[in-house]
Protein backbone atom coordinates (compact mmCIF):
# COMPACT_ATOMS: atom_id res chain seq x y z
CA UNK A 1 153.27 113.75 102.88
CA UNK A 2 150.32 113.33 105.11
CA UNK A 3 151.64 116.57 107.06
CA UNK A 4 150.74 118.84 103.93
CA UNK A 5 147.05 117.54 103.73
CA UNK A 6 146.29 117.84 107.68
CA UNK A 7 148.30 121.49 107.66
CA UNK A 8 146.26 122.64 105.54
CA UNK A 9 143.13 121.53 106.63
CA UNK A 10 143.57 123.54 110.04
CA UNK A 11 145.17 126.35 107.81
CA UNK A 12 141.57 125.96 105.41
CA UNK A 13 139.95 125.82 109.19
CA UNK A 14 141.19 129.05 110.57
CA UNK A 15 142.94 126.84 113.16
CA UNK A 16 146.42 127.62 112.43
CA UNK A 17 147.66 130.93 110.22
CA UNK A 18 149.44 130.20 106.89
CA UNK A 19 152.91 131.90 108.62
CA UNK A 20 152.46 129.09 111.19
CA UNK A 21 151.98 126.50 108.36
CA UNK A 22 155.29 127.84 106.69
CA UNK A 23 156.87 128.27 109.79
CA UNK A 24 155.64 124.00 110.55
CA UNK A 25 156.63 123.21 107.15
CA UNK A 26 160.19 124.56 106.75
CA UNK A 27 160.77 123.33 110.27
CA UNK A 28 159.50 119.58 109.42
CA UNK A 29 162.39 119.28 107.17
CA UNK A 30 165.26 119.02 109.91
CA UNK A 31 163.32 117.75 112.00
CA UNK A 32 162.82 114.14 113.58
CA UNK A 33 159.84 112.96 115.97
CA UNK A 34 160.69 112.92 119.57
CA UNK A 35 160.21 109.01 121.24
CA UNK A 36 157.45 110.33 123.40
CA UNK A 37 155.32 111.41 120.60
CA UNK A 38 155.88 108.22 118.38
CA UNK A 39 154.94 106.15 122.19
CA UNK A 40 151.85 107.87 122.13
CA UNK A 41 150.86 107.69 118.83
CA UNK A 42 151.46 103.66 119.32
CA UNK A 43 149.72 103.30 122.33
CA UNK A 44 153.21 102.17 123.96
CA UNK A 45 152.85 104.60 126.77
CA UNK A 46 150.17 106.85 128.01
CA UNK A 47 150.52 111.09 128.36
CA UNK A 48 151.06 110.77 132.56
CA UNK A 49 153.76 108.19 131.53
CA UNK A 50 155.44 110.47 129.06
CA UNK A 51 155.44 113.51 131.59
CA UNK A 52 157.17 111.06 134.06
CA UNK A 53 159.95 110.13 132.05
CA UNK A 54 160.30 113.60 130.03
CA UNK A 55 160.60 115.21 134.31
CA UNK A 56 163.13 112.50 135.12
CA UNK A 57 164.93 113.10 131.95
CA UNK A 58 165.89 116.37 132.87
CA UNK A 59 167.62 115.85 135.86
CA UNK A 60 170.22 112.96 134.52
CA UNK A 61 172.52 112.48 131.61
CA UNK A 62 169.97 109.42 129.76
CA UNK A 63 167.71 109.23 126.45
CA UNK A 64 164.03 108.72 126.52
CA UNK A 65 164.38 105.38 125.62
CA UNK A 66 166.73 104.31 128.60
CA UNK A 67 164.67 106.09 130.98
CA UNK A 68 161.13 104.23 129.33
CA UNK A 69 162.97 101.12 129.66
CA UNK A 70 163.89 101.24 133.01
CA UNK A 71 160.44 102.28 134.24
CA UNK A 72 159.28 99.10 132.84
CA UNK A 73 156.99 101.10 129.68
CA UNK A 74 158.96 100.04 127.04
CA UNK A 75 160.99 97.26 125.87
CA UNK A 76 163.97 96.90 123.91
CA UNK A 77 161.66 95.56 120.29
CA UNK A 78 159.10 98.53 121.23
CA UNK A 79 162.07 100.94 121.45
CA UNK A 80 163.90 100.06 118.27
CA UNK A 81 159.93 100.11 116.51
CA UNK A 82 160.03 103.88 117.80
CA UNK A 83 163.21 104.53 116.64
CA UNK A 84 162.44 103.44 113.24
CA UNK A 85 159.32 105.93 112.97
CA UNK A 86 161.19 109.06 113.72
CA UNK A 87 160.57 110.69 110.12
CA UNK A 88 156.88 110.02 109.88
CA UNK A 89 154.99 113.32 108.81
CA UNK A 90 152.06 113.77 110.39
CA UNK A 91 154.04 113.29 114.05
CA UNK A 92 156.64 115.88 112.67
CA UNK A 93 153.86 118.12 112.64
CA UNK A 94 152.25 117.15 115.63
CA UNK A 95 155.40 117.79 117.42
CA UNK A 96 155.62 120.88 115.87
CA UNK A 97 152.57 122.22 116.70
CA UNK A 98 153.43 121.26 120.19
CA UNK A 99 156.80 122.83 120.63
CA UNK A 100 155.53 125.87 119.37
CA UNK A 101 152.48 126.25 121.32
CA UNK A 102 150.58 126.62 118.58
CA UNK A 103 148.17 123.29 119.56
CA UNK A 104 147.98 120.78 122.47
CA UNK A 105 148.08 117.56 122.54
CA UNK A 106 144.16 117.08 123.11
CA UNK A 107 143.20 119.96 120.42
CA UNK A 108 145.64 117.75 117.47
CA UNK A 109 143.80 114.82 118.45
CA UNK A 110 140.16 116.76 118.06
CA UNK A 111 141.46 118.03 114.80
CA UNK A 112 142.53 114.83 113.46
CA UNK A 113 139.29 112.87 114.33
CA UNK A 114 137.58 115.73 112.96
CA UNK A 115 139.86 115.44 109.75
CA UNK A 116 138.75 111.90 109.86
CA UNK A 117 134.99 112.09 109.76
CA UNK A 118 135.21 115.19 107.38
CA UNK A 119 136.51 112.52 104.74
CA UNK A 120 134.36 109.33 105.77
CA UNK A 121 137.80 107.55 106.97
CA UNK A 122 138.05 104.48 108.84
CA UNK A 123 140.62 104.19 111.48
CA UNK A 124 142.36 101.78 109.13
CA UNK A 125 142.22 104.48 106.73
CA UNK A 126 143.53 106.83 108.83
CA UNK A 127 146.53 104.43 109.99
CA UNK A 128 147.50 104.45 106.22
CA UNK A 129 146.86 108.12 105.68
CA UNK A 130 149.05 109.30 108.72
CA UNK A 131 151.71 106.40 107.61
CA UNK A 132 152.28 108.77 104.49
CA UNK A 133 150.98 106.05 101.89
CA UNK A 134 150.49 108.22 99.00
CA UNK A 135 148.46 106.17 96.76
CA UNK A 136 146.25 106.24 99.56
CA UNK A 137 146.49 110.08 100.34
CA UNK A 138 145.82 111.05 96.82
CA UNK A 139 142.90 108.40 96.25
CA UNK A 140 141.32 109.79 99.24
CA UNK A 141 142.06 113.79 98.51
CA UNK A 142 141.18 113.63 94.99
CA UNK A 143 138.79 111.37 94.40
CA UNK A 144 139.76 110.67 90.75
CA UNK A 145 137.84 108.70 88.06
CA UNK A 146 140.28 107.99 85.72
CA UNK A 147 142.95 105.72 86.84
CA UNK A 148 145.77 106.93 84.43
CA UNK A 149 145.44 110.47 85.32
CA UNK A 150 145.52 109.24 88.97
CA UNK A 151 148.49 107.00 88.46
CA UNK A 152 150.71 109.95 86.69
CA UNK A 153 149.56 112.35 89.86
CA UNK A 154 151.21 109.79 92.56
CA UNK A 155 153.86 108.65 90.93
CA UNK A 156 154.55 113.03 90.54
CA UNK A 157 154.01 112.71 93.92
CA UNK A 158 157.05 110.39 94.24
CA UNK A 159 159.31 111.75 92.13
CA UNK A 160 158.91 115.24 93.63
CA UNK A 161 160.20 113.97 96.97
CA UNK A 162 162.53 111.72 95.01
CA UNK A 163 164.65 113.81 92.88
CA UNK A 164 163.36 117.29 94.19
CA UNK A 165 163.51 116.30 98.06
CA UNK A 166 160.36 117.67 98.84
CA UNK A 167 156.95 116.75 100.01
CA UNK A 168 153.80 118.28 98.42
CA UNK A 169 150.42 119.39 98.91
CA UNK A 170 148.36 118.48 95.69
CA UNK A 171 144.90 119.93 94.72
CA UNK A 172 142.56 119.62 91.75
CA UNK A 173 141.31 122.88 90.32
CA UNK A 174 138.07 123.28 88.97
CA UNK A 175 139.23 125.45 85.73
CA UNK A 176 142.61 126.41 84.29
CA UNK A 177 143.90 129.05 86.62
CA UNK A 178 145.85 132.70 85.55
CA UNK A 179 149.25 133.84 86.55
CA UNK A 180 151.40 131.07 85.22
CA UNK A 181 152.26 132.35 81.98
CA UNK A 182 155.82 129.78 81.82
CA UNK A 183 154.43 125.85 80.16
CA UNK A 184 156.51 123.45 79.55
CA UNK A 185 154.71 120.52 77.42
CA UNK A 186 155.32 116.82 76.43
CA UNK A 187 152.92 114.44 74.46
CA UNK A 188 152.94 110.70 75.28
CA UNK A 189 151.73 109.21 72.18
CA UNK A 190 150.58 105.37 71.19
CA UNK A 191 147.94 103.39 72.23
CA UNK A 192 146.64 106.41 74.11
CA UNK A 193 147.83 109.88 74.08
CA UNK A 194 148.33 112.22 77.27
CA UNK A 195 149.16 115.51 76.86
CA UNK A 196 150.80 116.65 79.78
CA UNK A 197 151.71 120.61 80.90
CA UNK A 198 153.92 122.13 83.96
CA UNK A 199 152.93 125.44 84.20
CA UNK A 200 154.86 128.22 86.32
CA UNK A 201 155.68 131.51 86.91
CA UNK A 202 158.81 132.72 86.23
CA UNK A 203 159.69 133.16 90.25
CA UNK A 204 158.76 129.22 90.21
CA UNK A 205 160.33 128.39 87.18
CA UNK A 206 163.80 129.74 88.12
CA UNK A 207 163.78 128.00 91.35
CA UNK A 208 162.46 124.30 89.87
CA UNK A 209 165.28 124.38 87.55
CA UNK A 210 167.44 125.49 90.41
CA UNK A 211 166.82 122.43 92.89
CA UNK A 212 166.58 120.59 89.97
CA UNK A 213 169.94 121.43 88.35
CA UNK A 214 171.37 121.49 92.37
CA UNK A 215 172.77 125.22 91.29
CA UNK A 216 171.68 128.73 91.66
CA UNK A 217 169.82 130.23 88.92
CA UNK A 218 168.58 133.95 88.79
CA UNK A 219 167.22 134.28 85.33
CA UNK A 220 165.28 132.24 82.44
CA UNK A 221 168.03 131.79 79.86
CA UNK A 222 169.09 127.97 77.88
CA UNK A 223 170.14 126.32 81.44
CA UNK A 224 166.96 127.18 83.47
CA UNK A 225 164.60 126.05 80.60
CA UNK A 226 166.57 122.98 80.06
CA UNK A 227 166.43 122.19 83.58
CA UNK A 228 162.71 122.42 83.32
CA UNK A 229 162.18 120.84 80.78
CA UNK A 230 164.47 118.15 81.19
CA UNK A 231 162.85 117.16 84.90
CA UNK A 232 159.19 117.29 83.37
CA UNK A 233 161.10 114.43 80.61
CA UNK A 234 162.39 112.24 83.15
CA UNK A 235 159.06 111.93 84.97
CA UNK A 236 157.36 111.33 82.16
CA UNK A 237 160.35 108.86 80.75
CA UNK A 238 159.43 106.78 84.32
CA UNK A 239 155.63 107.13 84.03
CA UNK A 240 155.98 104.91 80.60
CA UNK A 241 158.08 102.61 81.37
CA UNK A 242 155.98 101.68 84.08
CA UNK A 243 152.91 101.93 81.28
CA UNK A 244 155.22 99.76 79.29
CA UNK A 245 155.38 96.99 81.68
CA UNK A 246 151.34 96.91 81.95
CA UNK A 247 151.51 96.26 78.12
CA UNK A 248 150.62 100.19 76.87
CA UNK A 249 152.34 100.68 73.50
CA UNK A 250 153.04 104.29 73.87
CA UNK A 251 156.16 106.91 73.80
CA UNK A 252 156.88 110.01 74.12
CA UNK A 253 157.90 112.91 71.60
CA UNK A 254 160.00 115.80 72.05
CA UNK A 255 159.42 118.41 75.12
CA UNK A 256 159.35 121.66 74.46
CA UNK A 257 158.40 125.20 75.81
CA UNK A 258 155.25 126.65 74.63
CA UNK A 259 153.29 129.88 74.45
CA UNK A 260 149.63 130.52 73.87
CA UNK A 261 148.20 126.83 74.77
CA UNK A 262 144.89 126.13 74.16
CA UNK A 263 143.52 123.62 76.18
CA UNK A 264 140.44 121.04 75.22
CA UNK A 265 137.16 121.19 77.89
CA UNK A 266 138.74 117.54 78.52
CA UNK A 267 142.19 119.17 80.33
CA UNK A 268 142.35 118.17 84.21
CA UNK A 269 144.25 121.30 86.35
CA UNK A 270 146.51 120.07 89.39
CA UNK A 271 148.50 122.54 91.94
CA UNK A 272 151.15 120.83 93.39
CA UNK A 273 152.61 123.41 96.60
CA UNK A 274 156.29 122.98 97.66
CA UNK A 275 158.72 124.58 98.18
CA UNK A 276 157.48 127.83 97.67
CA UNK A 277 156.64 127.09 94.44
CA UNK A 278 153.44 126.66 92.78
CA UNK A 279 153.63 123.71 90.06
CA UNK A 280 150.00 123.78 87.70
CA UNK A 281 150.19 120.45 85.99
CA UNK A 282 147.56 120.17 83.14
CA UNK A 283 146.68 116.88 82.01
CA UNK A 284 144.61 115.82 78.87
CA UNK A 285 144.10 112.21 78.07
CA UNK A 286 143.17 110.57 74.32
């Protein structure tokens, strides 16, 4: 998830162009993290050692690893670490970047330590940022006061990649934003109330229910509403349960499809980006 954030900090930097981001992005998805990036990230092996074995790789019929191994920088518990770390997303991107020849080596690194002191990070921040720990990412990103609100926005977070199978960029807005005229709406009522709001256009409505319902829709009839509405259900089915287990006496009531909201000066705005599709989440707490 941590790939999102730092993309679009060099996109927001005029370092990269958003077709490169897109490009980075749709690559990241079949993608795995060579060894020699992961070794370097570790501090298993240095850059000169990397070249080495990367040179002598291409002139025999053996993996990084074996070659590593036998040149006496790695070991067989240091390998199998690397091997385990191949799906990490902010070394997906890096290696992206590099293939690419969009960004060195040296200019990621500048970028990331710039990243870094832009956001008042400590390295052990930054070690649980670029380990994609989300509570983390969004506690750092968003800055949130209210702890509910916060705790719905990562655990959206979750279930996006979870039952969606993407990973996505999040982003308060300041005010309610125009242009998503589709809302589907569900109240969570008890002990407190949250009234909660996915908001899309119809481009990003169709294709929500369509990854959702795992089949190809091409118009908003019963199936691609249902779909929507049904997904915005089941997160908010596993966000009180969860609630539930801290001791919150609350439910939830019917969701439904709405027109014409009107939203309280209390509503928070979130834009979650994936897939090519722009998700507004309002949120409005009791």
């Amino acid at each position: 998830m941590f790939s999102k954030f730092f993309g679009n900090f060099l996109l927001n930097k005029g370092i990269i162009t958003s077709q490169q981001l897109n490009e980075v992005f749709q690559e990241e998805k079949s993608s795995h993290v060579k060894l020699g990036i992961l070794a370097l990230n570790k501090g298993f092996m240095t850059l000169e050692q990397i070249e080495e074995v990367n040179e002598a790789q291409m002139a025999t019929d053996k993996r990084f690893g074996e070659i590593a191994i036998e040149k006496g920088y790695l070991n067989i518990d240091k390998l199998e670490e690397l091997l385990t770390g191949q799906k990490t997303s902010y070394l997906l991107i890096s290696q992206i970047l590099l293939d690419k020849n969009i960004l060195t080596m040296e200019q990621i690194s500048k970028h990331l330590f710039n990243y870094k002191n832009e956001n008042g990070l400590t390295n052990e921040d930054l070690q649980e940022l670029t380990s994609d720990n989300i509570e983390k990412i969004i506690s750092n990103s968003l800055q949130l006061k209210n702890s509910t609100i916060e705790e719905y926005i990562v655990l959206l977070v979750k279930n996006i990649e979870r039952h969606l199978h993407e990973k996505t960029f999040v982003e308060e807005l300041k005010e309610l934003p125009t242009g998503y005229p589709l809302t589907a709406n569900q109240k969570i009522v008890g002990e407190y109330s949250l009234d909660t709001y996915f908001m899309l256009n119809e481009q990003a409505f169709i294709k929500l229910a369509s990854i959702f319902a795992e089949e190809v829709l091409t118009e908003i009839d019963e199936l691609c509403i249902s779909a929507v509405l049904e997904y915005l259900n089941l997160h908010n089915g596993i966000f009180i349960v969860n609630e539930v287990d801290k001791g919150f006496d609350i439910d939830l009531e019917v969701q439904r499809l709405v027109e014409a909201v009107s939203f309280s000066d209390g509503t928070s705005y979130f834009k979650f980006t994936f897939a090519d599709i722009e998700l507004v989440v309002g949120l409005q707490k009791k």
